[in-house]
PDB file of N, CA and C in Angstrom:
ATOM      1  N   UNK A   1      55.729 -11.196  61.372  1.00  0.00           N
ATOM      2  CA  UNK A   1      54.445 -11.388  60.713  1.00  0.00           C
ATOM      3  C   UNK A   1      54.117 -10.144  59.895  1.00  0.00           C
ATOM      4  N   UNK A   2      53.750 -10.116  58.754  1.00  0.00           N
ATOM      5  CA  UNK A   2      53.109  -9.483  57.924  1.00  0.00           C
ATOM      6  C   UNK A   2      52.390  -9.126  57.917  1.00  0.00           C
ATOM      7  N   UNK A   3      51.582  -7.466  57.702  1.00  0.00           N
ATOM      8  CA  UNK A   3      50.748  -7.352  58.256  1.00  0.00           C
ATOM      9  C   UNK A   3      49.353  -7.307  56.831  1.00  0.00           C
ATOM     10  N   UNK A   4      48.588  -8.028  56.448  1.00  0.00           N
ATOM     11  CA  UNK A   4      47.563  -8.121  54.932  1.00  0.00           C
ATOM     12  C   UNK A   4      47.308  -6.839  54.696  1.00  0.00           C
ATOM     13  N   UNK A   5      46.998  -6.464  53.845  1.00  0.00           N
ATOM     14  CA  UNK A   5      46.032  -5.920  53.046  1.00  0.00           C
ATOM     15  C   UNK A   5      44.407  -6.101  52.663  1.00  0.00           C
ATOM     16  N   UNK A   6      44.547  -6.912  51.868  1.00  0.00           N
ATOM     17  CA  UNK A   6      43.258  -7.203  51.536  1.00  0.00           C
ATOM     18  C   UNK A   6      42.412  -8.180  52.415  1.00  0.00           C
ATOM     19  N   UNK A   7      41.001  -7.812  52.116  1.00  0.00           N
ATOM     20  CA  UNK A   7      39.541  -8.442  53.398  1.00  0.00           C
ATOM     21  C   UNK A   7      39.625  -9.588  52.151  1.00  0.00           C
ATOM     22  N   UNK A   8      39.235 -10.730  53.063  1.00  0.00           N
ATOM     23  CA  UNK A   8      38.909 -12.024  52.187  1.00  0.00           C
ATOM     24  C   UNK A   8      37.439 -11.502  51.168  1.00  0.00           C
ATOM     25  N   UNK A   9      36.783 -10.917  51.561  1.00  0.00           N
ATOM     26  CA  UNK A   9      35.806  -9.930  50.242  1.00  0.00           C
ATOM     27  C   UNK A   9      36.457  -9.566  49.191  1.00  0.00           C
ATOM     28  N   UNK A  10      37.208  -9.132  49.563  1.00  0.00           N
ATOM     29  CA  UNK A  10      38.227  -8.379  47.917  1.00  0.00           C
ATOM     30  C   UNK A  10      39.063  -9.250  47.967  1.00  0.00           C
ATOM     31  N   UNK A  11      39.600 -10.447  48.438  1.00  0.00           N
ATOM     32  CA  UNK A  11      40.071 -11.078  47.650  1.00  0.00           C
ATOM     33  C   UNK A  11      39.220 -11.789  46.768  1.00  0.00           C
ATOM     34  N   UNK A  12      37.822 -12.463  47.151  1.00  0.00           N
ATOM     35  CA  UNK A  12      36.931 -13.375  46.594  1.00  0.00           C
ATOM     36  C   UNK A  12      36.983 -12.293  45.493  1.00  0.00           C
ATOM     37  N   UNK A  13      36.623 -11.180  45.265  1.00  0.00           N
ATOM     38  CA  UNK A  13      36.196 -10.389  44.296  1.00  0.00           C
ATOM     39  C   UNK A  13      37.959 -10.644  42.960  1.00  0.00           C
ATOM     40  N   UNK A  14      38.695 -10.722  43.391  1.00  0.00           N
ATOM     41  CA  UNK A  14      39.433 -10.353  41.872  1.00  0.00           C
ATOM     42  C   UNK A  14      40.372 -11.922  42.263  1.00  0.00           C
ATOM     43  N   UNK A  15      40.005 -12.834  42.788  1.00  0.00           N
ATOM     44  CA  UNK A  15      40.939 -13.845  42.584  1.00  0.00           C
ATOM     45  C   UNK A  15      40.351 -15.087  40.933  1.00  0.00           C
ATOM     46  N   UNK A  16      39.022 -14.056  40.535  1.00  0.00           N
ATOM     47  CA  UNK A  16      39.153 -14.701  39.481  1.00  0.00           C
ATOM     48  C   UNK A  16      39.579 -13.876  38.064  1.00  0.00           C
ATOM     49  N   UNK A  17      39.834 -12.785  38.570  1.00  0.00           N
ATOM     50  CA  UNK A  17      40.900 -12.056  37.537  1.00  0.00           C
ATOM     51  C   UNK A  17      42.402 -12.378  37.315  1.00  0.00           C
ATOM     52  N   UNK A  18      42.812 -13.498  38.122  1.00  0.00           N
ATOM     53  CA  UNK A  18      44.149 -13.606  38.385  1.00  0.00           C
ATOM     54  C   UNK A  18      44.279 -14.528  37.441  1.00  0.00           C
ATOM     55  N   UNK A  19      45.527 -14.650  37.064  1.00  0.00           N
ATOM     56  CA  UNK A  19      45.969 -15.709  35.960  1.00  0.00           C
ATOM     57  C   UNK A  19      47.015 -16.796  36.821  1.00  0.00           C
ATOM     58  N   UNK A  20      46.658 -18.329  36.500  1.00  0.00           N
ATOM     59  CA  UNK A  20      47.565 -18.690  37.618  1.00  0.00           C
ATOM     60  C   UNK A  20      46.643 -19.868  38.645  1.00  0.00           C
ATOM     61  N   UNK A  21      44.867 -19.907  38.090  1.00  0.00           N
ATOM     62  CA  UNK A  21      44.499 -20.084  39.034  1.00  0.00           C
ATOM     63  C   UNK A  21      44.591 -22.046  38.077  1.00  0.00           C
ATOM     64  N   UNK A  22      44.009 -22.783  39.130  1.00  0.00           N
ATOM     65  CA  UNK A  22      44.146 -24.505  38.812  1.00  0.00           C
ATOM     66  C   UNK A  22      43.446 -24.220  37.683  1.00  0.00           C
ATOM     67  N   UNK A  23      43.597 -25.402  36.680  1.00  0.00           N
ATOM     68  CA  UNK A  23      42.530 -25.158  35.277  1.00  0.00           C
ATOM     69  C   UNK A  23      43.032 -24.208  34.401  1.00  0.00           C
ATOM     70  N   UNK A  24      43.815 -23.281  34.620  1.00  0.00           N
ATOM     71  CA  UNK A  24      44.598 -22.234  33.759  1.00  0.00           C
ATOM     72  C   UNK A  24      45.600 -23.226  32.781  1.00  0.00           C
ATOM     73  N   UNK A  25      45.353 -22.789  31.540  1.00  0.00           N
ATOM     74  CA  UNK A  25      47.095 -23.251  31.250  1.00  0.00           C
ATOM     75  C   UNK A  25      48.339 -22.701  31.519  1.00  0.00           C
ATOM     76  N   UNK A  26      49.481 -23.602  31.378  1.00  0.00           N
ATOM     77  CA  UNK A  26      50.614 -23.210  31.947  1.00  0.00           C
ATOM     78  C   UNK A  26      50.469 -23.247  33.264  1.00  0.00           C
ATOM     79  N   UNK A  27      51.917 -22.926  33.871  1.00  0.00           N
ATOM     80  CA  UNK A  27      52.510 -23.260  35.169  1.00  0.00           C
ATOM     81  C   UNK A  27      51.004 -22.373  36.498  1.00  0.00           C
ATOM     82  N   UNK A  28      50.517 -23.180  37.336  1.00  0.00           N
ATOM     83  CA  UNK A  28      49.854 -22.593  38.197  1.00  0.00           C
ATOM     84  C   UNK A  28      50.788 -21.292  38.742  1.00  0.00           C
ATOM     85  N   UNK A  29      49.933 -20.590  39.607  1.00  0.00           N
ATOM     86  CA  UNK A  29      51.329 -19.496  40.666  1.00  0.00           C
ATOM     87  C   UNK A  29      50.996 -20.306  41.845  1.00  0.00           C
ATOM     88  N   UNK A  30      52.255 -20.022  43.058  1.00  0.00           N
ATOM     89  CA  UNK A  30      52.224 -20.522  43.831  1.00  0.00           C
ATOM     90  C   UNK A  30      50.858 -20.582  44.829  1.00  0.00           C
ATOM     91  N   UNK A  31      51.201 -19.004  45.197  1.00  0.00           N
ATOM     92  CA  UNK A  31      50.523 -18.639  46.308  1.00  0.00           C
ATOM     93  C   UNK A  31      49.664 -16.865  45.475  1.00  0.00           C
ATOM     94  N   UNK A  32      49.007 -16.703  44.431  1.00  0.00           N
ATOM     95  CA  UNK A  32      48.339 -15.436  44.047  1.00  0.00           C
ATOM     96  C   UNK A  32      48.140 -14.359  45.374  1.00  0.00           C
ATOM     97  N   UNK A  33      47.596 -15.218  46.669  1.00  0.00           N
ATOM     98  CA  UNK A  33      47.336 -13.897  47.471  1.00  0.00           C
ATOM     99  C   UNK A  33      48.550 -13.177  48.157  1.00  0.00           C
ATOM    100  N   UNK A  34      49.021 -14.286  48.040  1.00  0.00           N
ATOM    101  CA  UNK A  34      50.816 -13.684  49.141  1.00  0.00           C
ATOM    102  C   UNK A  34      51.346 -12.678  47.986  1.00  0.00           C
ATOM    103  N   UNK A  35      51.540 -13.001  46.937  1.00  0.00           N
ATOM    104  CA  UNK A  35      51.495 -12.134  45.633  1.00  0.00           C
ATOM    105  C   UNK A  35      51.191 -11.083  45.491  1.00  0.00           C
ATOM    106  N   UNK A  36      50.087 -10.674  45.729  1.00  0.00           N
ATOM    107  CA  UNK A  36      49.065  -9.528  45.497  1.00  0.00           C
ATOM    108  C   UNK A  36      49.642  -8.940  46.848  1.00  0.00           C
ATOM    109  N   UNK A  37      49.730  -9.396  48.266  1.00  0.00           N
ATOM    110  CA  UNK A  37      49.877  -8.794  49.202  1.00  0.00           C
ATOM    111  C   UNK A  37      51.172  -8.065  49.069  1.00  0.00           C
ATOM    112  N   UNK A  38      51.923  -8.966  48.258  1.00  0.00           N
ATOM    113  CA  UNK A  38      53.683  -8.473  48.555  1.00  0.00           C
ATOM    114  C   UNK A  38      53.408  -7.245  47.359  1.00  0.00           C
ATOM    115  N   UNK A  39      52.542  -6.961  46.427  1.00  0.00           N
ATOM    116  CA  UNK A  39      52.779  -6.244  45.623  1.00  0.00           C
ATOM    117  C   UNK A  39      52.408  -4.408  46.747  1.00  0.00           C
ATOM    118  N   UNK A  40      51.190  -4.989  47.208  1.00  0.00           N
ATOM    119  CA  UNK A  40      50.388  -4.076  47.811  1.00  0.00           C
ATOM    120  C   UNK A  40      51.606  -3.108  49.024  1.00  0.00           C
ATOM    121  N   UNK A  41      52.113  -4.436  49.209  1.00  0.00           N
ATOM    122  CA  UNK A  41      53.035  -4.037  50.631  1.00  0.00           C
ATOM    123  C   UNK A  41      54.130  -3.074  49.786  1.00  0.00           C
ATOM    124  N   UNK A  42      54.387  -3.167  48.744  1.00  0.00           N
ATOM    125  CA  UNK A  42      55.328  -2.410  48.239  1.00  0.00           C
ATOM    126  C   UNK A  42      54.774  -1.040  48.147  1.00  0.00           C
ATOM    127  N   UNK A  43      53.342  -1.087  47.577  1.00  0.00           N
ATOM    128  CA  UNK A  43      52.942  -0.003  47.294  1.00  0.00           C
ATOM    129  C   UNK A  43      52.659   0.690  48.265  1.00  0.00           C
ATOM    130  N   UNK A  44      51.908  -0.247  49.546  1.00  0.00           N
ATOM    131  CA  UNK A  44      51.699   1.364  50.745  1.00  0.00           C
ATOM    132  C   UNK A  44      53.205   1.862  50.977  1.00  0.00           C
ATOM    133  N   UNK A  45      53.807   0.613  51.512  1.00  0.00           N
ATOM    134  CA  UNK A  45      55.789   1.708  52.238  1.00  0.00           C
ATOM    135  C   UNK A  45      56.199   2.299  51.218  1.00  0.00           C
ATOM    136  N   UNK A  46      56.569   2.356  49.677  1.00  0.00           N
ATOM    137  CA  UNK A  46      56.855   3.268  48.921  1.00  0.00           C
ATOM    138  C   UNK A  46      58.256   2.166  48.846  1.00  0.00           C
ATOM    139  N   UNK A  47      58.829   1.809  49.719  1.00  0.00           N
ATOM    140  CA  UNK A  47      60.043   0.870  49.337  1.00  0.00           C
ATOM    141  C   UNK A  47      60.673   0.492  48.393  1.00  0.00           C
ATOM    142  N   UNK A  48      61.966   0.217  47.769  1.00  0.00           N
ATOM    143  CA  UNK A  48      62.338  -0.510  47.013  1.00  0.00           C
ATOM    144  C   UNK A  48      61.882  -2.070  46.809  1.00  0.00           C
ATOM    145  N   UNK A  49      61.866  -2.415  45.765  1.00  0.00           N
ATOM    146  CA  UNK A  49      61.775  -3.726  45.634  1.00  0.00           C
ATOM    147  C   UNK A  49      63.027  -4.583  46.013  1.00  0.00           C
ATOM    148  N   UNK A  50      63.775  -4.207  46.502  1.00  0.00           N
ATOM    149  CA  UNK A  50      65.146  -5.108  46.744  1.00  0.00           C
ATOM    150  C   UNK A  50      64.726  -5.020  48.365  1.00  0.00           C
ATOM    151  N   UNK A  51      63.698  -4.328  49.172  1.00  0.00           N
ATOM    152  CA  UNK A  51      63.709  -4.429  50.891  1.00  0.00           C
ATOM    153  C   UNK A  51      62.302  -5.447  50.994  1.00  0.00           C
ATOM    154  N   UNK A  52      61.793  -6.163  49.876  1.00  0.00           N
ATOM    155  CA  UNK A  52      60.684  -6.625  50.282  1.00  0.00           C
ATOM    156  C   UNK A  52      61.008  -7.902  51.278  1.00  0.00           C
ATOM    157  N   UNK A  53      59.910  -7.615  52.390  1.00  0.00           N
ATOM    158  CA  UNK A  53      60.644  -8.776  53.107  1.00  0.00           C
ATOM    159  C   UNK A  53      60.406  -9.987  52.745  1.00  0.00           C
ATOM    160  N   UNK A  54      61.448 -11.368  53.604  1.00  0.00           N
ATOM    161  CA  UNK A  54      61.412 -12.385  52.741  1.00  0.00           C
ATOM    162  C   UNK A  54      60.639 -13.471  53.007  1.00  0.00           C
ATOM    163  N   UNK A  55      59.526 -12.981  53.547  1.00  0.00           N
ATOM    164  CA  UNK A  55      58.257 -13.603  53.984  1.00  0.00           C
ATOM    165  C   UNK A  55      57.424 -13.849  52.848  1.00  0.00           C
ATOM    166  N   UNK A  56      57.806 -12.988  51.255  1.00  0.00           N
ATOM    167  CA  UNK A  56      56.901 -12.755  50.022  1.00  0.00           C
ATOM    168  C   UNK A  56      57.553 -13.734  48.925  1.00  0.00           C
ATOM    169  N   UNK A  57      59.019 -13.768  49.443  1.00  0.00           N
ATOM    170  CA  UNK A  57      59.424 -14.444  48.682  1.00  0.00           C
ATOM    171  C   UNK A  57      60.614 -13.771  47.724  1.00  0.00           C
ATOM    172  N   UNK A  58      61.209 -14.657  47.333  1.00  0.00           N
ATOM    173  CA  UNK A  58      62.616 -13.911  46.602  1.00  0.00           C
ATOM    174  C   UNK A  58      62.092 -12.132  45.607  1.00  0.00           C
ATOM    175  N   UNK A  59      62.654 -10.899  45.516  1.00  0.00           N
ATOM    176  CA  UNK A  59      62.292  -9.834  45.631  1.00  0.00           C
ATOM    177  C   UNK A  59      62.388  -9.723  43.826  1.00  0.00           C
ATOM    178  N   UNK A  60      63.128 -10.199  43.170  1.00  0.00           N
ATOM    179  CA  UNK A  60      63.039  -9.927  41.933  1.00  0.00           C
ATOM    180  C   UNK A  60      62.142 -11.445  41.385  1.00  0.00           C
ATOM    181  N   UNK A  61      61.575 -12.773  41.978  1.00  0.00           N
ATOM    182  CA  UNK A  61      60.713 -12.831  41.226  1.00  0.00           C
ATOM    183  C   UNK A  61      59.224 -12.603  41.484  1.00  0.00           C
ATOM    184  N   UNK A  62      59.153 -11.740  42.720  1.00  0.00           N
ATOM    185  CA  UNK A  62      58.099 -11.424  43.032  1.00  0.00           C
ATOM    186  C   UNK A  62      57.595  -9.899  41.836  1.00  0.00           C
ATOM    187  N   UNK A  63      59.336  -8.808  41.827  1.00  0.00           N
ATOM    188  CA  UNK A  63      58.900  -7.515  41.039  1.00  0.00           C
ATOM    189  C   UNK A  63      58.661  -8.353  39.156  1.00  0.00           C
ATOM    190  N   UNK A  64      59.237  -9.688  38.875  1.00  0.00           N
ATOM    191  CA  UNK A  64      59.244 -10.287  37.624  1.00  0.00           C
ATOM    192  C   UNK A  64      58.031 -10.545  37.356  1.00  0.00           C
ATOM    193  N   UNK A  65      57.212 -11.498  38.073  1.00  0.00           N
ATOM    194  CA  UNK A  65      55.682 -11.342  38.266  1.00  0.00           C
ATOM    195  C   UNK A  65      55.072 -10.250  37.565  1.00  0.00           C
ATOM    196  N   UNK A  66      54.831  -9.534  38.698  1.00  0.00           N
ATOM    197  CA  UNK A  66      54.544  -8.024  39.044  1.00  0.00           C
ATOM    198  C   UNK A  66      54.875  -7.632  37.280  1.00  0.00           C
ATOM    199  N   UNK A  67      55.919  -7.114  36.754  1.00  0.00           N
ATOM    200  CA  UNK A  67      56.124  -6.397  35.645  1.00  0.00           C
ATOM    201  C   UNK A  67      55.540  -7.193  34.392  1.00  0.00           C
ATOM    202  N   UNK A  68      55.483  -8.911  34.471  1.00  0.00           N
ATOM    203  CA  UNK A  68      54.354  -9.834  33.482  1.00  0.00           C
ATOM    204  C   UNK A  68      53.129  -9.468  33.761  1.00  0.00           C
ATOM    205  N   UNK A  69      52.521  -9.628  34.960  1.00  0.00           N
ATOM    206  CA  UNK A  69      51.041  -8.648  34.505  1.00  0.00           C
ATOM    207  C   UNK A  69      50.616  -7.387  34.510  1.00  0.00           C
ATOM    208  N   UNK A  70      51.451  -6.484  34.551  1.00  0.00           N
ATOM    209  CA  UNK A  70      51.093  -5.493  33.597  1.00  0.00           C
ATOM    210  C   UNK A  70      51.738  -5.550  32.672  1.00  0.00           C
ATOM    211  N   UNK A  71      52.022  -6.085  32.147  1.00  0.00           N
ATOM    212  CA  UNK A  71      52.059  -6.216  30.435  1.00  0.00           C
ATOM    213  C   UNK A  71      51.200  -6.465  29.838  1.00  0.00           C
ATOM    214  N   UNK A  72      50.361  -7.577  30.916  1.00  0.00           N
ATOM    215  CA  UNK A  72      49.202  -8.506  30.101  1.00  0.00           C
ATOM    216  C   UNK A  72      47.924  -8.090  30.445  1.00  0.00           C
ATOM    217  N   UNK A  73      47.962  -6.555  31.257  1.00  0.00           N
ATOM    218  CA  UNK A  73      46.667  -5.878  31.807  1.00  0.00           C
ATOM    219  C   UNK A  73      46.150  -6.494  33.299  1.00  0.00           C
ATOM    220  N   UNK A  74      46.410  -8.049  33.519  1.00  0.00           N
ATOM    221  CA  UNK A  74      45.819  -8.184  34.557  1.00  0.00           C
ATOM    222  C   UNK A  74      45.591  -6.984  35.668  1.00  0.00           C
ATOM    223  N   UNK A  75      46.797  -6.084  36.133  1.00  0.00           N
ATOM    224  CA  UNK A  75      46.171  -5.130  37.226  1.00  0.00           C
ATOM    225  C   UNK A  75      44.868  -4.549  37.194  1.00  0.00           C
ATOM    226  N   UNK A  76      45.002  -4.119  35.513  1.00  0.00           N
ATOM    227  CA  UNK A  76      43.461  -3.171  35.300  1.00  0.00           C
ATOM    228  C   UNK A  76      42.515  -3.897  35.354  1.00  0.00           C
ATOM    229  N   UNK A  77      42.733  -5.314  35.147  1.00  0.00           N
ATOM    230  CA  UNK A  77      41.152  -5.707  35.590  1.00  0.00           C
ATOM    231  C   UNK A  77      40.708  -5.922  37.140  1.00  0.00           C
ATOM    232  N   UNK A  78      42.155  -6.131  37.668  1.00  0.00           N
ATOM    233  CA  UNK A  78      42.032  -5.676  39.348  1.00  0.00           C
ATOM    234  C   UNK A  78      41.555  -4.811  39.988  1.00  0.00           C
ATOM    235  N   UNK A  79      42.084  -3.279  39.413  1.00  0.00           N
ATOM    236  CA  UNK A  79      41.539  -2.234  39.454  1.00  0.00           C
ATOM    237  C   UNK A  79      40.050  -2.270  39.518  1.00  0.00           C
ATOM    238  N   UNK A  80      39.426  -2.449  38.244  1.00  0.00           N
ATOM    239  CA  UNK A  80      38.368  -2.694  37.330  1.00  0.00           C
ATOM    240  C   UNK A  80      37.698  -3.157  38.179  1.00  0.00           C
ATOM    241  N   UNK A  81      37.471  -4.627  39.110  1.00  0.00           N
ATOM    242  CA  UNK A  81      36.960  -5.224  40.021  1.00  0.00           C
ATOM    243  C   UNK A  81      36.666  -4.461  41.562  1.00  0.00           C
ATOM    244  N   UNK A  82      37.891  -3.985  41.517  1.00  0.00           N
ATOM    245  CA  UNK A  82      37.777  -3.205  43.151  1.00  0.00           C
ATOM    246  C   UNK A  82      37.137  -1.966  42.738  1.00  0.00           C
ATOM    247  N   UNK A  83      36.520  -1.354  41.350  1.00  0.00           N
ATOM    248  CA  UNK A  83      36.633  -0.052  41.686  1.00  0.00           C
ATOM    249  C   UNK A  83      35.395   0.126  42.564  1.00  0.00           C
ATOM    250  N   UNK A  84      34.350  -0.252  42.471  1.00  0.00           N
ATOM    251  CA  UNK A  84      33.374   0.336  43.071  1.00  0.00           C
ATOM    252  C   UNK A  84      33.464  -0.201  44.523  1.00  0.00           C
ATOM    253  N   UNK A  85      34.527  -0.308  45.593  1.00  0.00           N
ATOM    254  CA  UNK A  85      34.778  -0.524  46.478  1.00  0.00           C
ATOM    255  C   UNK A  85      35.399   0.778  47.498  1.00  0.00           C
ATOM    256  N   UNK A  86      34.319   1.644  46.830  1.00  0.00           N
ATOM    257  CA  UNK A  86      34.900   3.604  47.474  1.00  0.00           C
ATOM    258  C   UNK A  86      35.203   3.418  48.639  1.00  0.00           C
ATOM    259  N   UNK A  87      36.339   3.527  49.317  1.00  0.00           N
ATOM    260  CA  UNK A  87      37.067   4.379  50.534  1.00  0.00           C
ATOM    261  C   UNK A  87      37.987   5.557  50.311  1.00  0.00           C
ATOM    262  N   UNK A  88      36.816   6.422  51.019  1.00  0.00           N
ATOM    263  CA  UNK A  88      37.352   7.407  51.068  1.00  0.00           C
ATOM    264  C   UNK A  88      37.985   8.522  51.922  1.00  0.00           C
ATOM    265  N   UNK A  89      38.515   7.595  52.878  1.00  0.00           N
ATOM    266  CA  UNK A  89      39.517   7.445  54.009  1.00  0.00           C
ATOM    267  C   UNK A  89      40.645   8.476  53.340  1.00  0.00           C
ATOM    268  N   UNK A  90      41.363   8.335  52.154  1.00  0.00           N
ATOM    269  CA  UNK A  90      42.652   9.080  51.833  1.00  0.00           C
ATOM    270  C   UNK A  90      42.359   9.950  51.100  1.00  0.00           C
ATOM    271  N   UNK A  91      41.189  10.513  50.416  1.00  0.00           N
ATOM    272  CA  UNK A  91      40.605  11.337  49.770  1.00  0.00           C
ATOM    273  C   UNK A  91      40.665  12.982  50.191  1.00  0.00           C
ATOM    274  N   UNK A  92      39.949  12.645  51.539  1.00  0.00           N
ATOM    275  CA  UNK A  92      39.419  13.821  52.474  1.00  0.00           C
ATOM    276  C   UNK A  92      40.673  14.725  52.278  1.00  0.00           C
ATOM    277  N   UNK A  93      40.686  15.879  52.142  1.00  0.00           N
ATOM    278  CA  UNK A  93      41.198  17.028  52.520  1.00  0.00           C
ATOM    279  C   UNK A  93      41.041  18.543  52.880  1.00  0.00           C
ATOM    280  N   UNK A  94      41.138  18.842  53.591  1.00  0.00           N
ATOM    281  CA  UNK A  94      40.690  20.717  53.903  1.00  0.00           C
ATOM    282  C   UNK A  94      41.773  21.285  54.007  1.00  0.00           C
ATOM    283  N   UNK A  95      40.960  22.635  54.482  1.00  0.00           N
ATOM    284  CA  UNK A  95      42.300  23.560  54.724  1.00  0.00           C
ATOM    285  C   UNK A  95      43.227  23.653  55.967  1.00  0.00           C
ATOM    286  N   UNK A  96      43.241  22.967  56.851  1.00  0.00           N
ATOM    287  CA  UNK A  96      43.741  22.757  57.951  1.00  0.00           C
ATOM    288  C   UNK A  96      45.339  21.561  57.741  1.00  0.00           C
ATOM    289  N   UNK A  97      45.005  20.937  57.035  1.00  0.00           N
ATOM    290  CA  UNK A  97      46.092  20.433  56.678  1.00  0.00           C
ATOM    291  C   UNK A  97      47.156  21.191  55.251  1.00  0.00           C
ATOM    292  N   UNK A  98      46.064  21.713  54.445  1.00  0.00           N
ATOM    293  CA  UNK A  98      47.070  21.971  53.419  1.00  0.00           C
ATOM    294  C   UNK A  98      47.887  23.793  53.879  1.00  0.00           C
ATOM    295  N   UNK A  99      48.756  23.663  53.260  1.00  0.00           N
ATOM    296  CA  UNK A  99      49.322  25.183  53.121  1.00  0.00           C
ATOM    297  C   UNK A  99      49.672  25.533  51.874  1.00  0.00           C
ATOM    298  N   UNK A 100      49.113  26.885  51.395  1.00  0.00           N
ATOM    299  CA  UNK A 100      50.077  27.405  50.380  1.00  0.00           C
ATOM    300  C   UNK A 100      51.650  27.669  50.625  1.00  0.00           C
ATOM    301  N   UNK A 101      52.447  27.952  49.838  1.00  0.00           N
ATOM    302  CA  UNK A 101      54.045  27.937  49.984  1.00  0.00           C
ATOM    303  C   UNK A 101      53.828  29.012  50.298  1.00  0.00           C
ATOM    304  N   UNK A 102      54.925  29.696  50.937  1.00  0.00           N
ATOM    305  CA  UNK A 102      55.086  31.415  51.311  1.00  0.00           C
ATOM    306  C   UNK A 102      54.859  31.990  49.761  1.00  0.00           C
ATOM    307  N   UNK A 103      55.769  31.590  48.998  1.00  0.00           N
ATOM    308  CA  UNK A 103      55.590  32.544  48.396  1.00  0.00           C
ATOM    309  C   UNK A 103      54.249  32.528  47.235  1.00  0.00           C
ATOM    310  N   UNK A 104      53.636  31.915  47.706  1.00  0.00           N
ATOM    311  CA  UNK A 104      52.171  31.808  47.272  1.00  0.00           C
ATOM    312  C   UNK A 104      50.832  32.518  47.983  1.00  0.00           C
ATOM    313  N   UNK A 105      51.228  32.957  48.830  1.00  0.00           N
ATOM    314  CA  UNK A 105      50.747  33.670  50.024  1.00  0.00           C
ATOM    315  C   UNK A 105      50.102  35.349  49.856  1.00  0.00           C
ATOM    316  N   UNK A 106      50.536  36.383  48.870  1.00  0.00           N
ATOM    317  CA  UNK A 106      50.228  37.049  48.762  1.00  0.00           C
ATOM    318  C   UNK A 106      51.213  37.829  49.414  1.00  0.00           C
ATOM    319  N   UNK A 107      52.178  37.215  49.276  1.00  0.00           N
ATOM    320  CA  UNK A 107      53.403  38.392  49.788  1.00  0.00           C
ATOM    321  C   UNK A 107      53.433  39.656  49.195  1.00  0.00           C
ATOM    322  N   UNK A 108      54.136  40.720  49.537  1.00  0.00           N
ATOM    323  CA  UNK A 108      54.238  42.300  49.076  1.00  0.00           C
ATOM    324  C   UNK A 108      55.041  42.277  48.073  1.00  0.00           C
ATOM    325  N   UNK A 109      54.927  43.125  47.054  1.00  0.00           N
ATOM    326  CA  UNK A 109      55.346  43.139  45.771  1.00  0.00           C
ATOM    327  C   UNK A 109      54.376  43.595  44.625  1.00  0.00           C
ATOM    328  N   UNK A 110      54.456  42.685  44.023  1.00  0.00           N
ATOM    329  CA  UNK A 110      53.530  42.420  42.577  1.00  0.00           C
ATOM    330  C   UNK A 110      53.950  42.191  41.547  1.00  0.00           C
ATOM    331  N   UNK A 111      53.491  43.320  40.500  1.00  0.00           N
ATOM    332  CA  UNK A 111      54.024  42.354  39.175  1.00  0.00           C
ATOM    333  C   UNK A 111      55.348  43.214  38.592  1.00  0.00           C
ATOM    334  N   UNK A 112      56.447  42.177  38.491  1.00  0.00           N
ATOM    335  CA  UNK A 112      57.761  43.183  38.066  1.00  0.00           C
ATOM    336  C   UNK A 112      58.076  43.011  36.389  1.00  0.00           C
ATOM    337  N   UNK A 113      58.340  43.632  35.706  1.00  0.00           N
ATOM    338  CA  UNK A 113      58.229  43.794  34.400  1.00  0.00           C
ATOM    339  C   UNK A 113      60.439  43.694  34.203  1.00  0.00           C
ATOM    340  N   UNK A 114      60.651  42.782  33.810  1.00  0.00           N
ATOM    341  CA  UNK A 114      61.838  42.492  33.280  1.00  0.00           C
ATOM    342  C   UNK A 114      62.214  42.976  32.284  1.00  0.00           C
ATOM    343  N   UNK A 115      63.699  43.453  32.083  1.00  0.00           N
ATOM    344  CA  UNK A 115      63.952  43.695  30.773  1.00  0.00           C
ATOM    345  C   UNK A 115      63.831  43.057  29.596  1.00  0.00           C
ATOM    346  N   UNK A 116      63.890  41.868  29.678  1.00  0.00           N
ATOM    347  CA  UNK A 116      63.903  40.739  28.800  1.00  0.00           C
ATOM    348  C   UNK A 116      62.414  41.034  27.778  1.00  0.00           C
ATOM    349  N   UNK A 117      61.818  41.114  28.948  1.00  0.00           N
ATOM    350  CA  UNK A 117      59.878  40.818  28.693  1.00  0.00           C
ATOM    351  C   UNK A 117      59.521  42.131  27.895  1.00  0.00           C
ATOM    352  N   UNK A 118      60.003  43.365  28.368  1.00  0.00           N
ATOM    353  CA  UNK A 118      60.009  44.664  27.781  1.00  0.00           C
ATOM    354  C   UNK A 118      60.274  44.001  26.445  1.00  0.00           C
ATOM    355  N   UNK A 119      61.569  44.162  26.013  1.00  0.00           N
ATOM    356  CA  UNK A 119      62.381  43.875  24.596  1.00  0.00           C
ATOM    357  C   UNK A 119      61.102  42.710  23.467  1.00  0.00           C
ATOM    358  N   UNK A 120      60.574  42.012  24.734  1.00  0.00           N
ATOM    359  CA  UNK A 120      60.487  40.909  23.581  1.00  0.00           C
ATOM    360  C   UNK A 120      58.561  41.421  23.299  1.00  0.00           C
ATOM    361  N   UNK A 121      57.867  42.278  24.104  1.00  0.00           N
ATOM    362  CA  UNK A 121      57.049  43.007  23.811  1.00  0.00           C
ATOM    363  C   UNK A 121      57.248  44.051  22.340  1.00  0.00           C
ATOM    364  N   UNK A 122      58.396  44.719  22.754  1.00  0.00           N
ATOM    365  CA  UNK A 122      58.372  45.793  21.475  1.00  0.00           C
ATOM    366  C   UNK A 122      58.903  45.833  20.113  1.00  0.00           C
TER     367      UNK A 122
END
């Protein structure tokens, strides 16, 4: 089992941004939310599109999809719809998690003057 993404709220919110829906011309889409989910699912694991599982459906015409609407903007109006839906769950950061690199640190030294840098000064 698969585990969703999206609250039936955000889906109500952009399933009329979708192209695909009854009343559309041209070919309906099958299933838009399994769609959107399999896209999503790609995006949290970071995965290839060739490991999507096959619960979404064959993997290249799910990424074929996927690469027709953004061509045709649909994401951004997805975007566009969810934006004012702030979580800011992945946002948060302090200093407890981040580190500077060592050598960002204020290690001993300072500033060394190269020959190169000399020459191209004088």
């Amino acid at each position: 089992m698969i585990r969703k993404c999206l609250t039936n709220e955000q889906w109500i919110r952009i399933a009329a941004e979708l192209p695909g829906k009854p009343g559309d011309p041209g070919c309906p889409g099958k299933d838009n939310r399994l769609f959107v989910e399999a896209v999503l699912w790609i995006a949290r694991t970071g995965s290839p599109w060739r490991d999507l599982p096959a619960e979404f459906g064959k993997w290249f015409t799910v990424y074929t999809r996927f690469w027709r609407w953004a061509h045709k903007g649909v994401w951004k109006r997805v975007f566009e719809a969810l934006s004012n839906d702030l979580d800011f769950e992945y946002v948060m950061i302090d200093g407890t998690i981040c580190r500077v690199h060592q050598h960002g640190a204020g290690a001993k030294g300072g500033l060394i003057i190269r020959p190169l840098a000399v020459r191209a000064a004088g």
